[in-house]
Every structure is written in structure tokens, then in C-alpha cells.
Protein backbone atom coordinates (compact mmCIF):
# COMPACT_ATOMS: atom_id res chain seq x y z
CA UNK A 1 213.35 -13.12 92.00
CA UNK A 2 212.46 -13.59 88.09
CA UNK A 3 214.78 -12.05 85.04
CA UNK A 4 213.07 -11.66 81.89
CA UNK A 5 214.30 -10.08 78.68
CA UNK A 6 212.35 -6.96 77.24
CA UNK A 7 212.40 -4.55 74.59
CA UNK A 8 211.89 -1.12 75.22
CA UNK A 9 212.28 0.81 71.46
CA UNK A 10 209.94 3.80 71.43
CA UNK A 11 209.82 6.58 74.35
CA UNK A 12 206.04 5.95 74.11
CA UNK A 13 206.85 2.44 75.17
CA UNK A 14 209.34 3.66 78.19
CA UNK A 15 206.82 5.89 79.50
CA UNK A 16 203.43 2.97 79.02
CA UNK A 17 206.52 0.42 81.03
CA UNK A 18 207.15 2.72 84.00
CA UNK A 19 203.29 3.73 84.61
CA UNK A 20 202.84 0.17 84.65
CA UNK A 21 205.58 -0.57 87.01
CA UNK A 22 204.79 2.06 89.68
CA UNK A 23 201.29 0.99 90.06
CA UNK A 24 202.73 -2.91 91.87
CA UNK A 25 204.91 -2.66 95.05
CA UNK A 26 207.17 -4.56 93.77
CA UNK A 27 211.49 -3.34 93.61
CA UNK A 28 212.46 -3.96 90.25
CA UNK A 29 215.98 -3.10 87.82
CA UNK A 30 216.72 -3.03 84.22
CA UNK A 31 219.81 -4.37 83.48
CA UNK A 32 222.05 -3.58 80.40
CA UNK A 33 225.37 -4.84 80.31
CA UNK A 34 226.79 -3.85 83.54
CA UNK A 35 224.70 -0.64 83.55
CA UNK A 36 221.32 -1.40 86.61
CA UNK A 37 218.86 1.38 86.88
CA UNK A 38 215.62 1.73 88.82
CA UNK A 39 212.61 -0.12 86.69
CA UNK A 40 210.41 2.25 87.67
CA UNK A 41 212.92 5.68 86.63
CA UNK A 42 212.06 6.75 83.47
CA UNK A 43 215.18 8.85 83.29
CA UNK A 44 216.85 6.27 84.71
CA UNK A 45 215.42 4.07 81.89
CA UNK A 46 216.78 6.41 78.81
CA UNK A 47 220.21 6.59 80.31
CA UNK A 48 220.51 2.74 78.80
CA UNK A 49 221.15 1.84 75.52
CA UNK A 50 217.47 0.91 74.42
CA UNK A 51 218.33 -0.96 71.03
CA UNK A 52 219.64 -3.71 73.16
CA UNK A 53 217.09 -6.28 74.96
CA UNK A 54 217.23 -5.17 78.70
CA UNK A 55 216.83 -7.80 81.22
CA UNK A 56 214.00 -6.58 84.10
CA UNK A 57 214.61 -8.29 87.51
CA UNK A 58 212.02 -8.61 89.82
CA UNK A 59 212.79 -8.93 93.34
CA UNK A 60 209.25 -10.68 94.12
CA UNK A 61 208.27 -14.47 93.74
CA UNK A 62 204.63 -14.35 93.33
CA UNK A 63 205.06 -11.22 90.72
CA UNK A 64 202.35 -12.68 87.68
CA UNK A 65 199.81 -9.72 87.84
CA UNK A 66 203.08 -7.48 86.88
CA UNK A 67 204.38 -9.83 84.34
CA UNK A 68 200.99 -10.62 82.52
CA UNK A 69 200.57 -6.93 82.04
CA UNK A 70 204.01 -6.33 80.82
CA UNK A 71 203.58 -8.81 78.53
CA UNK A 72 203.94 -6.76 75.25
CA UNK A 73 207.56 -5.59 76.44
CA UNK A 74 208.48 -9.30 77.09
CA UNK A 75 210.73 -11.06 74.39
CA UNK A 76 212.34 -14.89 73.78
């Protein structure tokens, strides 16, 4: 598994994350506070609170395509 902190401020940026997401097989959460939703639910997704930094978990080892094209989401 690897946990990385994002930011996710603008709806445009929700909706460019969970295209991205749902093009890998890979299962993968958002995680604010004790709140988990589905990575790749966009409603899912706005039912967080987005001015926080959201921490993705993704349940795959060898995951670096996903991760080097999420890059502009990825903060710290």
C-alpha cells in the first residue's frame, strides 16, 4: 500500500483526479479525518471537506504510473 497527501481545491481538479484514477486498476480511498470514500467517486470525493489535505491510499505496491501522473495533486 502507499499513503500520500493531496490537495484537491477546485471541482475542475476533482473531476481531472477521478478520470485519472479510473483509467489504472488499482482500489484506492481518500481519507479525511475519519471520513474514507472511494478514490475513484467523484460524489464520493465532494462529500469531504476539500480545504483540508486528503490522504489517497493505494492498495497496490508497484502503483508509479498512477502516482507520476497524479503528481500535480501530490503535496509535502
Amino acid at each position: 500500500m502507499k499513503a500520500v497527501n493531496i490537495k484537491l481545491s477546485l471541482a475542475e481538479n476533482v473531476k481531472y483526479f477521478v478520470n485519472i484514477a479510473n483509467k489504472y486498476p488499482y482500489d484506492l480511498d481518500l481519507r479525511v479525518g475519519r471520513h474514507v470514500v472511494d478514490g475513484k467517486s467523484i460524489l464520493g470525493i465532494f462529500s469531504l471537506d476539500l480545504s483540508k489535505p486528503i490522504t489517497l491510499e493505494v492498495y497496490a505496491d508497484h502503483c508509479d504510473d498512477l502516482m507520476e501522473e497524479l503528481k500535480p495533486f501530490i503535496i509535502g
